[in-house]
C-alpha atoms as a PDB file:
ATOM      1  CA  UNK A   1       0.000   0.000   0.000  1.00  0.00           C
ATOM      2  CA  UNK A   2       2.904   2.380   1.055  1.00  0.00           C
ATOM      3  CA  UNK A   3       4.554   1.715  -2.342  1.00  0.00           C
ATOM      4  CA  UNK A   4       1.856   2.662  -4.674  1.00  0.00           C
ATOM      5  CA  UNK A   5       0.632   5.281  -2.637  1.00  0.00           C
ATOM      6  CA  UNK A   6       4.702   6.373  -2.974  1.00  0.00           C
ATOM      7  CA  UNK A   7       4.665   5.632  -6.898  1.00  0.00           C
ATOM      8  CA  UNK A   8       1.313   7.568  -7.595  1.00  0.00           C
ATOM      9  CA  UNK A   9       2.840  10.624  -5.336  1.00  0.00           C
ATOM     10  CA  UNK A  10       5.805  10.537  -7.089  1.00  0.00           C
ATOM     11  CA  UNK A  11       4.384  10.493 -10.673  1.00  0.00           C
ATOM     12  CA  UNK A  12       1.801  13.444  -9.550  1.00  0.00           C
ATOM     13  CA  UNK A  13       4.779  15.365  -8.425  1.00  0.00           C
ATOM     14  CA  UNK A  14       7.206  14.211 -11.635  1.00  0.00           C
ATOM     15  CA  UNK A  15       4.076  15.650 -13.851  1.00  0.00           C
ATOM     16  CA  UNK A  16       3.834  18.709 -11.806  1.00  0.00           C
ATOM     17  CA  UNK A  17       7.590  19.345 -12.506  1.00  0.00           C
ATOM     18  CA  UNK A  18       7.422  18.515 -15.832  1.00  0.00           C
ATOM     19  CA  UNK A  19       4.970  20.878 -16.578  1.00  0.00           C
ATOM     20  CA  UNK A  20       6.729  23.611 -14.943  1.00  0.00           C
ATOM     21  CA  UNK A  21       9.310  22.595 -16.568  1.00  0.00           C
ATOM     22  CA  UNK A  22      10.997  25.759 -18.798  1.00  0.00           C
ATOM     23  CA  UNK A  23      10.328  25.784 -22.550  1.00  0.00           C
ATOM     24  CA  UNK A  24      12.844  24.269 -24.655  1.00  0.00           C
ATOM     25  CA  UNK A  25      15.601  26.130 -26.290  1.00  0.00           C
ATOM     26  CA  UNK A  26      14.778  27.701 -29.635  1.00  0.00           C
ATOM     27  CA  UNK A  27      10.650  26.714 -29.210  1.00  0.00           C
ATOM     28  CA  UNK A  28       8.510  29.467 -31.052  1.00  0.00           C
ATOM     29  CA  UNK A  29       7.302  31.866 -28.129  1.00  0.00           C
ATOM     30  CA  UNK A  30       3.098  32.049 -27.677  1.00  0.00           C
ATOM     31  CA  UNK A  31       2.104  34.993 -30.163  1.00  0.00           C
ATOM     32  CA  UNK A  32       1.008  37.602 -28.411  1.00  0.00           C
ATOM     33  CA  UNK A  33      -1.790  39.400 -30.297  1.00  0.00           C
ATOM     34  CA  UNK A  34      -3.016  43.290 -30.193  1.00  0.00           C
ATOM     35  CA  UNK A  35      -6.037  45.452 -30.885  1.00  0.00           C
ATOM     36  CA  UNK A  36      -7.039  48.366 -31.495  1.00  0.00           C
ATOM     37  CA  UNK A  37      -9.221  50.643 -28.694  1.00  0.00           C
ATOM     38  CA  UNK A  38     -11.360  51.227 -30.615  1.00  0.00           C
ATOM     39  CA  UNK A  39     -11.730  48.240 -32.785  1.00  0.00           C
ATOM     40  CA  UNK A  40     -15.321  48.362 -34.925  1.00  0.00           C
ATOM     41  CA  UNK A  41     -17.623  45.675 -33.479  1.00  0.00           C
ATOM     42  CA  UNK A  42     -19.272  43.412 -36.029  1.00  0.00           C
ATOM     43  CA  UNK A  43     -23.452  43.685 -36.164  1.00  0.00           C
ATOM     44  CA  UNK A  44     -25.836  40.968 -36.475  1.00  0.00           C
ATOM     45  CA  UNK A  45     -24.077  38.660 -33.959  1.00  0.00           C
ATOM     46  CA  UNK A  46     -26.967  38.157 -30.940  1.00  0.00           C
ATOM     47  CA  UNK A  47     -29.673  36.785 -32.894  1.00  0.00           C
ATOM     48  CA  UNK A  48     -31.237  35.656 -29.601  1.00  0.00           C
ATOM     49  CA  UNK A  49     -31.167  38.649 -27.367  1.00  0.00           C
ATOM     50  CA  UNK A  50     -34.521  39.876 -25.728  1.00  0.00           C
ATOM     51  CA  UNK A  51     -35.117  43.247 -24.240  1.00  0.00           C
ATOM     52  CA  UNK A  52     -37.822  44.381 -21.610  1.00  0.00           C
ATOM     53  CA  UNK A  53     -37.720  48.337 -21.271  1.00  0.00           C
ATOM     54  CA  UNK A  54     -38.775  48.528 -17.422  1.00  0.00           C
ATOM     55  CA  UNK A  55     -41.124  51.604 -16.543  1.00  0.00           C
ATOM     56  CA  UNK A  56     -40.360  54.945 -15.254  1.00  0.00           C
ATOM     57  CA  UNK A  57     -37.442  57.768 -15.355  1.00  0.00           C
ATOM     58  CA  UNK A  58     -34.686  57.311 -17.085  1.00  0.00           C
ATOM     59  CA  UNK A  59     -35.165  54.593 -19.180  1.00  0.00           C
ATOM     60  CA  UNK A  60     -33.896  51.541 -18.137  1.00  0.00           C
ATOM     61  CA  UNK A  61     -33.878  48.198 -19.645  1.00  0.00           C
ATOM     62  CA  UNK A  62     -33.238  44.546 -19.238  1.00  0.00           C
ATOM     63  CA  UNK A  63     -31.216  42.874 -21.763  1.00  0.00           C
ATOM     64  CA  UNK A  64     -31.105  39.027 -21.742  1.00  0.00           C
ATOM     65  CA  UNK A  65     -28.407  37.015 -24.094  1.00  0.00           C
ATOM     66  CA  UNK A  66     -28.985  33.670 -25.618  1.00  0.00           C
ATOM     67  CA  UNK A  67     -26.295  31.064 -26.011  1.00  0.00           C
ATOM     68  CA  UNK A  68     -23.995  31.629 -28.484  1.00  0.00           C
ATOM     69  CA  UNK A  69     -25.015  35.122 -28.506  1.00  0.00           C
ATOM     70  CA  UNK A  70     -21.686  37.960 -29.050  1.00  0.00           C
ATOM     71  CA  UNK A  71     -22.653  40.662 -26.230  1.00  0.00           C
ATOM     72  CA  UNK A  72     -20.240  43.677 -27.820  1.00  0.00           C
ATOM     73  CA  UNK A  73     -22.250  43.397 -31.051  1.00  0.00           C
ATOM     74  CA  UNK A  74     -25.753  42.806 -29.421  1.00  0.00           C
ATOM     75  CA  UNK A  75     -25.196  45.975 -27.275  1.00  0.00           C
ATOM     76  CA  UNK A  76     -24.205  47.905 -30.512  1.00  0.00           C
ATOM     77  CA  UNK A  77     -27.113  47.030 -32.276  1.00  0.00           C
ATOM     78  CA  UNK A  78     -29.851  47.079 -28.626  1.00  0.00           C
ATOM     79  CA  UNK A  79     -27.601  50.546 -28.700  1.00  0.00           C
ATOM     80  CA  UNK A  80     -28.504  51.630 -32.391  1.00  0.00           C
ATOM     81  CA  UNK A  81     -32.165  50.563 -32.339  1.00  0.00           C
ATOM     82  CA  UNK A  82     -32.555  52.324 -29.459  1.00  0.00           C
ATOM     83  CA  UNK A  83     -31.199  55.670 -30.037  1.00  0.00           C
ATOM     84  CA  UNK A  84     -29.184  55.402 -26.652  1.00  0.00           C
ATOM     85  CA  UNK A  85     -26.927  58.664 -25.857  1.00  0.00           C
ATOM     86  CA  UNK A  86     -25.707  58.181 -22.364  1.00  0.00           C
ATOM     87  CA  UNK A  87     -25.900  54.648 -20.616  1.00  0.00           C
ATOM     88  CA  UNK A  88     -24.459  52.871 -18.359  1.00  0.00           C
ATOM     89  CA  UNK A  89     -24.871  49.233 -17.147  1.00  0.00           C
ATOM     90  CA  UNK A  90     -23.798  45.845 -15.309  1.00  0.00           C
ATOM     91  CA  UNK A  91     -24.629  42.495 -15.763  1.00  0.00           C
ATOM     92  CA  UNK A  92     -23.524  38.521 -14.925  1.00  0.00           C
ATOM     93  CA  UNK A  93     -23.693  36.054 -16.701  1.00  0.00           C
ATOM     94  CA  UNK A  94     -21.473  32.891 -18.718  1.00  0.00           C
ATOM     95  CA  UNK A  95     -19.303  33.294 -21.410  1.00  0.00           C
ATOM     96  CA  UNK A  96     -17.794  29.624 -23.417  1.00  0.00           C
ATOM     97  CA  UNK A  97     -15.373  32.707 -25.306  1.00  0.00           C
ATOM     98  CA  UNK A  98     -13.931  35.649 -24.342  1.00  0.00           C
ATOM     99  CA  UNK A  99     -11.548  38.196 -25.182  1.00  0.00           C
ATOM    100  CA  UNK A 100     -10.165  40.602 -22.835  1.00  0.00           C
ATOM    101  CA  UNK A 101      -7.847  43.159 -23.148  1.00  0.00           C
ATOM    102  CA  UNK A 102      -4.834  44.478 -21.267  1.00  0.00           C
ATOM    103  CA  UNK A 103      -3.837  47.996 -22.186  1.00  0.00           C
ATOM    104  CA  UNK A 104       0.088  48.454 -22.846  1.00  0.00           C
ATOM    105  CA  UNK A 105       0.773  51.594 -22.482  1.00  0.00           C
ATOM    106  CA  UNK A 106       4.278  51.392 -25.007  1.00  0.00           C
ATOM    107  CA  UNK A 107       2.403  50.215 -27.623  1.00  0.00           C
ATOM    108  CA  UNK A 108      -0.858  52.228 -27.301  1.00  0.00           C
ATOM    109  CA  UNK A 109      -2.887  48.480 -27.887  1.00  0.00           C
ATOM    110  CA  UNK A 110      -4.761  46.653 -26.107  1.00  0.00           C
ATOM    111  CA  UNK A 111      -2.756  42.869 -25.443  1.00  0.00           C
ATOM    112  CA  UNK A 112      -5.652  40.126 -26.072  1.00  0.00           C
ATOM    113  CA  UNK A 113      -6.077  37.641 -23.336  1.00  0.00           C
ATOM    114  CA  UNK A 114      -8.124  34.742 -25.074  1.00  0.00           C
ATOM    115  CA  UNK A 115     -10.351  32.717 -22.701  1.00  0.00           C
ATOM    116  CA  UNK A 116     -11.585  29.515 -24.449  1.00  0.00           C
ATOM    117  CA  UNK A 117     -12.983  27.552 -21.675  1.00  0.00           C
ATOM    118  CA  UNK A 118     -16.287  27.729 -19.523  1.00  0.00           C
ATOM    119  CA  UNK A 119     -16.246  31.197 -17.622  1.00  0.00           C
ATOM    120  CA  UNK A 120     -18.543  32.770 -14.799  1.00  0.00           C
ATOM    121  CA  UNK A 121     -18.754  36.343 -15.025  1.00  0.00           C
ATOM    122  CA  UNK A 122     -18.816  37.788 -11.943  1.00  0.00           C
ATOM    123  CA  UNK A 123     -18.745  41.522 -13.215  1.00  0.00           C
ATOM    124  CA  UNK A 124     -19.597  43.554 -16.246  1.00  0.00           C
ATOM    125  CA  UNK A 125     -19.803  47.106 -16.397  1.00  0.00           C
ATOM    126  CA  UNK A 126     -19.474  49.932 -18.665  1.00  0.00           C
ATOM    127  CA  UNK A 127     -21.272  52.623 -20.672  1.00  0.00           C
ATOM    128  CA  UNK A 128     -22.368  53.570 -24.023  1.00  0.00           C
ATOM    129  CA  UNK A 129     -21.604  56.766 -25.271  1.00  0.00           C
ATOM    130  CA  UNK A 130     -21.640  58.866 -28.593  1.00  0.00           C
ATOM    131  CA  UNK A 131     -18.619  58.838 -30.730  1.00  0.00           C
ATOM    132  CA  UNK A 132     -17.198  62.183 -32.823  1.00  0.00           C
ATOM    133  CA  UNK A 133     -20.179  61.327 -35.417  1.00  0.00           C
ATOM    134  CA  UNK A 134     -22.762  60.685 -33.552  1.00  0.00           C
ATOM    135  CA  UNK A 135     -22.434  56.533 -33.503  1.00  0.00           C
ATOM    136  CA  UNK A 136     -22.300  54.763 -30.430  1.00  0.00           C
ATOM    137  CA  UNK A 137     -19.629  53.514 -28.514  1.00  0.00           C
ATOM    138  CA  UNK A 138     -19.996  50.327 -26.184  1.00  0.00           C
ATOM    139  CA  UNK A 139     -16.651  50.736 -22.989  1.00  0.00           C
ATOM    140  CA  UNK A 140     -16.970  47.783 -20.997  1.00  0.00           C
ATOM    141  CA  UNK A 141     -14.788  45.982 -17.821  1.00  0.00           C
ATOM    142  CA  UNK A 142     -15.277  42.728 -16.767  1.00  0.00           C
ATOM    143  CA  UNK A 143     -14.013  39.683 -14.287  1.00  0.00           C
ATOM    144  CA  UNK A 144     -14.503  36.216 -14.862  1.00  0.00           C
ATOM    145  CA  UNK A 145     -14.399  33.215 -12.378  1.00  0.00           C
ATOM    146  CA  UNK A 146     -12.246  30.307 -14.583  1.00  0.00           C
ATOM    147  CA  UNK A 147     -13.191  26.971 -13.374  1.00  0.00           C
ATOM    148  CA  UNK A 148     -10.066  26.390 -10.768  1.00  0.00           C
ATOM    149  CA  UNK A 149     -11.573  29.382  -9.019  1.00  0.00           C
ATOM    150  CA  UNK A 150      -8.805  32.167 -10.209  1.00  0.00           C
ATOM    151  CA  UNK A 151     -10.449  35.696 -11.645  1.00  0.00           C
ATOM    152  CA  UNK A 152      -9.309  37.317 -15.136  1.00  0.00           C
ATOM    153  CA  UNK A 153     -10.038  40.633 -15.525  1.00  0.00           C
ATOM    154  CA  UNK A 154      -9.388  43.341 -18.550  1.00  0.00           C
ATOM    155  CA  UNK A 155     -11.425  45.903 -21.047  1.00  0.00           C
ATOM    156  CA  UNK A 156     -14.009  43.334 -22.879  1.00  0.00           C
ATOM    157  CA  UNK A 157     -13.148  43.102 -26.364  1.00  0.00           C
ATOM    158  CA  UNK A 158     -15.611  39.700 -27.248  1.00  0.00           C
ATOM    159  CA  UNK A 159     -17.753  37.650 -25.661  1.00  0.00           C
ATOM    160  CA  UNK A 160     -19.799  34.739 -26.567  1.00  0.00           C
ATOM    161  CA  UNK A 161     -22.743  33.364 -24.094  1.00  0.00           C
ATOM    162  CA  UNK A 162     -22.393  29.911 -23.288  1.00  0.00           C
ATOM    163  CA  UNK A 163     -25.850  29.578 -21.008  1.00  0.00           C
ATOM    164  CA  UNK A 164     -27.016  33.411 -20.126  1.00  0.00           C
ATOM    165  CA  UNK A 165     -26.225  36.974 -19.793  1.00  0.00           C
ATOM    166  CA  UNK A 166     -28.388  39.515 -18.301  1.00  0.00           C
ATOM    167  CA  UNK A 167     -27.880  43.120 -18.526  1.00  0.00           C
ATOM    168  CA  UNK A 168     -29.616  46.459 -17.023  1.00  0.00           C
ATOM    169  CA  UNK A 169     -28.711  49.110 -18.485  1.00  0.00           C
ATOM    170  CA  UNK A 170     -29.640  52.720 -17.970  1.00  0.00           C
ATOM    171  CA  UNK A 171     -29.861  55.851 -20.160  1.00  0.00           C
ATOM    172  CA  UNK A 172     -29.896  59.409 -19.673  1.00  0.00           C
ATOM    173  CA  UNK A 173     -30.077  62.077 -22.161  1.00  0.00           C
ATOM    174  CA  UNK A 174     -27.495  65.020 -21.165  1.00  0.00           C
ATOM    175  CA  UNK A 175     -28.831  67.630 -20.733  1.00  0.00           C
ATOM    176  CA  UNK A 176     -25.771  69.878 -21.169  1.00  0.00           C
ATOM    177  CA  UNK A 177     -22.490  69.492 -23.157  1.00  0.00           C
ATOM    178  CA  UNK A 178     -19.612  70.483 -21.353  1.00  0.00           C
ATOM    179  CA  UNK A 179     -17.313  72.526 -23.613  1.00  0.00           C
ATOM    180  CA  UNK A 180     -13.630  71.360 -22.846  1.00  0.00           C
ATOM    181  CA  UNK A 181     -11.805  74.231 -21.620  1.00  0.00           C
END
């Protein structure tokens, strides 16, 4: 008993090792890969995504994401239809995809950090905003739980619903432009 409890302890810890292990000499480093800030968000990509407008001042709505739904381009297009100016929102949610962005300050780019694996998200937040021609803008944060219980966190570039993601989101006409002085 004491010798294969030994063996299987000692092949556990030679595995450990050997993934630790460091790369081998002249292997291709990952590719790290960069985009834009503000990188246009493809339409047409949340098919499934329902909206309740709730009642009373400002408006305020409930978004809710099907699987397989892309949340950057259904909140562009829920953002387009309608006619948001000034909104801000959080949700939770799932994601089977993400992509999340670190912001390197030498290269003026955001560094993707691909998820590809089942992901809680435990935060989303952000606003939508008007851009130099009048188009909105979706800014979003998030966190995600990754299944060994350790958090990623960045500016949310993609996003693809694995079970749900709801939204509330609130919008509020300005009703002054500050002039930059």
């Amino acid at each position: 008993m004491r010798k294969s409890l030994a063996l299987v302890c000692g092949m556990a810890l030679a595995g450990a090792a050997a993934a630790q292990a460091p790369k081998v000499e002249g292997a291709p480093a990952p590719k790290v890969e960069y985009v834009e800030r503000n990188e246009v968000t493809p339409h047409g990509l949340a098919p499934g995504v329902k909206v309740v407008e709730l009642k009373g001042e400002p408006r305020t709505f409930q978004i809710t994401f099907a699987k397989g739904d892309e949340v950057a381009s259904g909140l562009l297009d829920f953002a387009e239809k309608y006619h948001l100016t000034n909104s801000h929102f959080t949700g939770l949610g799932a994601f089977d995809h993400a992509v999340l962005g670190w912001f390197d300050p030498a290269k003026r780019l955001q560094k993707k950090n691909r998820i590809d694996e089942e992901v809680e998200v435990g935060s989303f937040v952000g606003n939508i905003t008007l851009d130099s021609k009048g188009k909105p803008v979706v800014h979003a944060h998030c966190v995600v739980g990754l299944t060994d219980g350790r958090a990623m966190a960045g500016h949310f570039v993609e996003g693809h619903v694995s079970l749900v993601m709801q939204i509330y989101l609130t919008d509020s006409e300005p009703l002054t432009t500050a002039a930059a002085k």
